[in-house]
N, C-alpha and C. Protein backbone atom coordinates (compact mmCIF):
# COMPACT_ATOMS: atom_id res chain seq x y z
N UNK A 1 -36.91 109.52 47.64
CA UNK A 1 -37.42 108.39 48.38
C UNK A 1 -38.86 108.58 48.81
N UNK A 2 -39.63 109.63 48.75
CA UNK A 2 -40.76 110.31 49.10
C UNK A 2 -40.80 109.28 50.66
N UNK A 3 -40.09 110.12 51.59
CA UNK A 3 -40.25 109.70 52.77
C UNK A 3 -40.69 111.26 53.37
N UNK A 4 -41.51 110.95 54.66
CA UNK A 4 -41.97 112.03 55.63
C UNK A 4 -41.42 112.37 56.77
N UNK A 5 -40.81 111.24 57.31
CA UNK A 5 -40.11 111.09 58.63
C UNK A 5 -39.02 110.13 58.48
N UNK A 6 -37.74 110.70 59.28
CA UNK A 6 -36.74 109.88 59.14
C UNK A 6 -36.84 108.22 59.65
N UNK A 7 -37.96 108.02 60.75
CA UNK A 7 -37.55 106.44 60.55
C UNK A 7 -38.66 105.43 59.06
N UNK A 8 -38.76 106.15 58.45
CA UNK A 8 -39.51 105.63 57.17
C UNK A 8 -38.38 104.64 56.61
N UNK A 9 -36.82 105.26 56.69
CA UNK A 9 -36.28 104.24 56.20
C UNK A 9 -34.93 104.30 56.72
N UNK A 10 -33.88 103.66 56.43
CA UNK A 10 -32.77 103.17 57.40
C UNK A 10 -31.36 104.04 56.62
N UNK A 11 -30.35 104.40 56.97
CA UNK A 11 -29.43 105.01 57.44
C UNK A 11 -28.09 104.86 57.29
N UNK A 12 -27.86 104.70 56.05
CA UNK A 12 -26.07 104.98 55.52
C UNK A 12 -25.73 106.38 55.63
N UNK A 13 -24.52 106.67 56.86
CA UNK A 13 -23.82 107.39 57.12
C UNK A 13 -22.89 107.41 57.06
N UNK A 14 -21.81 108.19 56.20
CA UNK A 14 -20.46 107.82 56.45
C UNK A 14 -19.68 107.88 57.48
N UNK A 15 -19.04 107.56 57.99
CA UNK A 15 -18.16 107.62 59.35
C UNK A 15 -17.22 108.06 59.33
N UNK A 16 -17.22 109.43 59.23
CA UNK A 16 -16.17 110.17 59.28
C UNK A 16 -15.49 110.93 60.45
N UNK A 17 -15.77 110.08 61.68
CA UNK A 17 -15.93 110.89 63.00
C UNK A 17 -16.94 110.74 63.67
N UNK A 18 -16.39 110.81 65.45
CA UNK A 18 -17.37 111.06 66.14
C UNK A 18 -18.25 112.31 65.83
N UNK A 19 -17.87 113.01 66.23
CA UNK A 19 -18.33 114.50 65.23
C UNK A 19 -19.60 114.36 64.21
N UNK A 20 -18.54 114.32 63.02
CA UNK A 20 -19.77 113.72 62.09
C UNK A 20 -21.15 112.99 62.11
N UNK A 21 -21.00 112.04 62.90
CA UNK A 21 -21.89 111.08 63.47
C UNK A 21 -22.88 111.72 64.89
N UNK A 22 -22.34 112.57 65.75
CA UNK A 22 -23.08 113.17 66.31
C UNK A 22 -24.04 114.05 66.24
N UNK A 23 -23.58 115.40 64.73
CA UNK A 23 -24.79 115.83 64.24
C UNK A 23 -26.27 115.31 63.91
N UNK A 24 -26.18 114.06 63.22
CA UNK A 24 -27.47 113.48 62.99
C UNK A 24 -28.02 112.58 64.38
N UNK A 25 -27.32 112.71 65.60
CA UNK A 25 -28.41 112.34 67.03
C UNK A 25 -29.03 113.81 66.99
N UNK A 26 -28.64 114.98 66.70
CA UNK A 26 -29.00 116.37 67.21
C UNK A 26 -30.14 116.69 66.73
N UNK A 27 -31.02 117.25 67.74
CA UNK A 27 -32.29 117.76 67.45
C UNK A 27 -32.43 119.28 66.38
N UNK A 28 -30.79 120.11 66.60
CA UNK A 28 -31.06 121.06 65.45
C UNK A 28 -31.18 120.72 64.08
N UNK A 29 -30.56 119.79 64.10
CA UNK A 29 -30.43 119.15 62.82
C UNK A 29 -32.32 118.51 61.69
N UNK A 30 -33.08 118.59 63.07
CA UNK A 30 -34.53 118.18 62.44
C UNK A 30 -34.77 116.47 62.40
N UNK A 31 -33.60 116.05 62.40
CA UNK A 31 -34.51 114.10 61.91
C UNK A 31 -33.86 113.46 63.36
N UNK A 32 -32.86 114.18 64.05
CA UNK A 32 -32.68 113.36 65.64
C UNK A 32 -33.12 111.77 65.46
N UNK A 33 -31.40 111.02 64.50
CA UNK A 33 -32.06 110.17 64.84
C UNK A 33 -31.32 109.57 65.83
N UNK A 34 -31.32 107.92 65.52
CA UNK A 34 -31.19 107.37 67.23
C UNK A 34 -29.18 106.46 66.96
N UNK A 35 -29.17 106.40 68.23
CA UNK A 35 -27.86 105.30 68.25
C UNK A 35 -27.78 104.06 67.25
N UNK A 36 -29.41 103.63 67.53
CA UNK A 36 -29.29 101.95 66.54
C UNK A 36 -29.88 102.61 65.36
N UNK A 37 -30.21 104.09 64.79
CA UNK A 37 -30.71 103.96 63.64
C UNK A 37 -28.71 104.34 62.80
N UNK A 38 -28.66 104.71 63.39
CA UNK A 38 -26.78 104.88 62.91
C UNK A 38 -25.90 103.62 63.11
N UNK A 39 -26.52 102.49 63.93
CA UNK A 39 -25.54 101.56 64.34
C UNK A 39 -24.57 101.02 63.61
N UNK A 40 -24.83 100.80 62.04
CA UNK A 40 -23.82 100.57 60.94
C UNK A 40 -22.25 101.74 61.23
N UNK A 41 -22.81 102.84 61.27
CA UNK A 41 -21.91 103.49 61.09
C UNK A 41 -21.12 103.70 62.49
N UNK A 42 -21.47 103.79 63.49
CA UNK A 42 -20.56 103.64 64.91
C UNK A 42 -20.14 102.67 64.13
N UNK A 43 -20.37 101.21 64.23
CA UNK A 43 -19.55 99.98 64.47
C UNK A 43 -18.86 100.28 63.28
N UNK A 44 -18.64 100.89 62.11
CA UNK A 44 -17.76 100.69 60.97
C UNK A 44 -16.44 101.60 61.67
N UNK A 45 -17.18 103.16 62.40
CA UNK A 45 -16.02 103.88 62.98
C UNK A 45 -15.21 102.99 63.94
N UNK A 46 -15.96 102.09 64.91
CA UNK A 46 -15.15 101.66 66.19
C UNK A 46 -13.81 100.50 65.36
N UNK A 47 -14.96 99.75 64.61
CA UNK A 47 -13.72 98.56 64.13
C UNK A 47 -12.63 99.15 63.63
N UNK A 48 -13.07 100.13 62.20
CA UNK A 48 -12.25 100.30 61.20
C UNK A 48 -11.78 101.83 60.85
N UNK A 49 -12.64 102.42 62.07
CA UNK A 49 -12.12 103.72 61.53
C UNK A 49 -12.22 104.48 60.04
N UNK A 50 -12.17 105.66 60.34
CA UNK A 50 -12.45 106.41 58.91
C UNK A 50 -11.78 105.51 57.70
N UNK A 51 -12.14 105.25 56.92
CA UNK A 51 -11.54 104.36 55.68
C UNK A 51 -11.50 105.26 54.50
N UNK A 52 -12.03 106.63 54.80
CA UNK A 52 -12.42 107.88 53.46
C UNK A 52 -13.50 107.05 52.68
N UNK A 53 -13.06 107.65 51.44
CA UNK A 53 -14.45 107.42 50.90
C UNK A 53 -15.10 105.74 50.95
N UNK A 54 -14.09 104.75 50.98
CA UNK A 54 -14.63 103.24 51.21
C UNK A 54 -15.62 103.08 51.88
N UNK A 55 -15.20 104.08 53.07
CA UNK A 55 -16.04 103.94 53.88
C UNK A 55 -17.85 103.51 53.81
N UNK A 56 -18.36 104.30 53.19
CA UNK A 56 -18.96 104.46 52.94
C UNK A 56 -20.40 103.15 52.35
N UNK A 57 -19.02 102.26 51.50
CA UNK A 57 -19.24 101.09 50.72
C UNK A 57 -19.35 99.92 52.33
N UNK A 58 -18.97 100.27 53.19
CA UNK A 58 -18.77 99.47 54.16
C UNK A 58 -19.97 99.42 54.67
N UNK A 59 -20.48 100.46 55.56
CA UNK A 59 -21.92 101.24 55.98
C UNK A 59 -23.05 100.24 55.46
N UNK A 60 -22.85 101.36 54.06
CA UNK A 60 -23.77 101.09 53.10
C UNK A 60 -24.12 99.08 52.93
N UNK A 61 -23.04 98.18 53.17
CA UNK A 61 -23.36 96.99 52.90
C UNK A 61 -23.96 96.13 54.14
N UNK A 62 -23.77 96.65 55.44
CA UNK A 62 -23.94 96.38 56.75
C UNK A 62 -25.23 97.13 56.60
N UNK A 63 -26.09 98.02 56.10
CA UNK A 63 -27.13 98.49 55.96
C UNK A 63 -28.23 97.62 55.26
N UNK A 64 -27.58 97.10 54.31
CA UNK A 64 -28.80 96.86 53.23
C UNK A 64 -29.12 95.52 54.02
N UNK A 65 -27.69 94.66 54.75
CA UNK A 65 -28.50 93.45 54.91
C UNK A 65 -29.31 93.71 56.49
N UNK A 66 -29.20 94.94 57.48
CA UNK A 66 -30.19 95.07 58.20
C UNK A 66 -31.59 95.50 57.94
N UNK A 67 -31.55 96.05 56.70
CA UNK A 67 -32.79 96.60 56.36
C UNK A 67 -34.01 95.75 56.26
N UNK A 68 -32.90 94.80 55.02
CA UNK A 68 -33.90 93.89 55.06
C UNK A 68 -34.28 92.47 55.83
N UNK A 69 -33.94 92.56 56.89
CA UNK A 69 -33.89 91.59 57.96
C UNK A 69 -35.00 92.79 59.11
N UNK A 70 -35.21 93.77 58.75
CA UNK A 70 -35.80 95.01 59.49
C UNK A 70 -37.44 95.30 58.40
N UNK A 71 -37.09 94.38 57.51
CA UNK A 71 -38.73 94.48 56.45
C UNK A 71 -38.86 96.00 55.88
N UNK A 72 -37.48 96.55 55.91
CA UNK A 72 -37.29 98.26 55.51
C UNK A 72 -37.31 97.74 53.67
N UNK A 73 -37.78 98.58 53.08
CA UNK A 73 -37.34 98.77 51.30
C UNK A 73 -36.19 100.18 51.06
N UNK A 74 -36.26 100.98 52.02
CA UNK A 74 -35.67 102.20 51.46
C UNK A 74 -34.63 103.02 52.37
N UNK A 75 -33.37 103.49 52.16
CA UNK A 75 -32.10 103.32 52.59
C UNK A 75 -32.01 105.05 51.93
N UNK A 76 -31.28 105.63 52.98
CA UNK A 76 -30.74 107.17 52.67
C UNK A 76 -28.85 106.75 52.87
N UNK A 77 -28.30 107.63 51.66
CA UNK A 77 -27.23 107.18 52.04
C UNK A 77 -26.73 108.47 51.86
N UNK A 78 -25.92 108.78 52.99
CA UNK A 78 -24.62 110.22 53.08
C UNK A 78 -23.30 109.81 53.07
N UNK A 79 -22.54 110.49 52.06
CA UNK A 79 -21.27 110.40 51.84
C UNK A 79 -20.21 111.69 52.33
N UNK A 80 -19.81 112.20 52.52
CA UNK A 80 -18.56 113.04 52.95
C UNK A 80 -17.03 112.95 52.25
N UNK A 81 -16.60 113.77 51.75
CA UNK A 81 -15.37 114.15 51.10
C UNK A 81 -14.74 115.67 51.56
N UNK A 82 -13.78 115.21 51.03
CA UNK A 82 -12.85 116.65 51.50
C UNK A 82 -13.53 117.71 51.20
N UNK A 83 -12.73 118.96 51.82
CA UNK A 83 -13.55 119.97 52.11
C UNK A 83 -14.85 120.27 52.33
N UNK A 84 -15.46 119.09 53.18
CA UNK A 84 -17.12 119.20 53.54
C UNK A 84 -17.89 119.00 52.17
N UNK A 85 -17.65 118.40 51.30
CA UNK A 85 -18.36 117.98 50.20
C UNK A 85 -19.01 116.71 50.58
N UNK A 86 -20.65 117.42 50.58
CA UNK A 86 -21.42 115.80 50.46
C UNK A 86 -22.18 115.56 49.67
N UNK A 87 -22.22 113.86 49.15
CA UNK A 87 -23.10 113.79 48.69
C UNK A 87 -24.32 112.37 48.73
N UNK A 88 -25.31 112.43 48.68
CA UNK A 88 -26.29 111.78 49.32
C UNK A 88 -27.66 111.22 47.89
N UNK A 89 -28.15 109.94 48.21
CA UNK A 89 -28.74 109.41 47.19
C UNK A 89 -29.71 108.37 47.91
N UNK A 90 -30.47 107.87 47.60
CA UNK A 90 -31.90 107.51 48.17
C UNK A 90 -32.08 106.12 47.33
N UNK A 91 -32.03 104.89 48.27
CA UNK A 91 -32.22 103.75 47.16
C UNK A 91 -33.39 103.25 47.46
N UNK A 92 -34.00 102.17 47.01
CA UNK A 92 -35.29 101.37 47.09
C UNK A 92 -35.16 100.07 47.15
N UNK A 93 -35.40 99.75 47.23
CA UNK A 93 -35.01 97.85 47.20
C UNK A 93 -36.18 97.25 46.31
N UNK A 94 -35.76 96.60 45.20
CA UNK A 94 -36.55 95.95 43.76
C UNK A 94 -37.27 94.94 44.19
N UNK A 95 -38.55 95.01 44.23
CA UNK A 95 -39.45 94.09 44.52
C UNK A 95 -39.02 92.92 43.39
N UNK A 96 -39.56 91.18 43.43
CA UNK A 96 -39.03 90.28 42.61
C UNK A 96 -39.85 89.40 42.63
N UNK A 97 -40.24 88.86 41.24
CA UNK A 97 -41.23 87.84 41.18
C UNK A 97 -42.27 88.34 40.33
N UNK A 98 -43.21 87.83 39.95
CA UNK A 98 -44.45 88.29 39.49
C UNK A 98 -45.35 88.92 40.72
N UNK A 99 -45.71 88.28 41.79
CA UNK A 99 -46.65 88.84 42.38
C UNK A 99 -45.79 89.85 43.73
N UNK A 100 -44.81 90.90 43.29
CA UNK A 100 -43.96 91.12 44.07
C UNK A 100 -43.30 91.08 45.15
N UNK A 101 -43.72 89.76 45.50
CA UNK A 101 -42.53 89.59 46.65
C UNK A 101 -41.18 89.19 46.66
């Protein structure tokens, strides 16, 4: 995503837990981010609870349409699977049109 700082772009987390979700407020962790930069993912935990891997697809769709209502292009997304297997992928959002907007 050639980002420098975590609020460069917005925040699919899977919700796999309070837990889970608390590491990335933590300052050991390095990107400390915030309550509303996770807000997808609380509200997917509070409604719906861990869903496993769906989850994820849930986040991730409650993300894209804040992003871009937020004038964001670029989205980090973390996934979680059994035995602490993660995995994580970096999207962009496709500029459209000739003169790209």
């Amino acid at each position: 995503l050639q980002i420098s700082e975590p609020e460069e772009c917005d925040w699919a987390v899977h919700p796999g837990g309070k837990a889970v979700l608390n590491v990335f407020h933590s300052p050991e962790l390095g990107i400390n981010l915030s309550r509303d930069d996770l807000a997808p993912s609380w509200e997917s935990l509070r409604y719906h609870g861990n869903l496993a891997a769906p989850s994820i697809l849930q986040v991730l769709g409650a993300v894209l349409k804040r992003s871009g209502e937020r004038g964001r292009d670029k989205v980090f997304v973390i996934g979680f699977g059994p035995g602490m297997v993660v995995k994580y992928f970096g999207l962009t959002r496709a500029k459209s049109g000739k003169d790209g907007a």
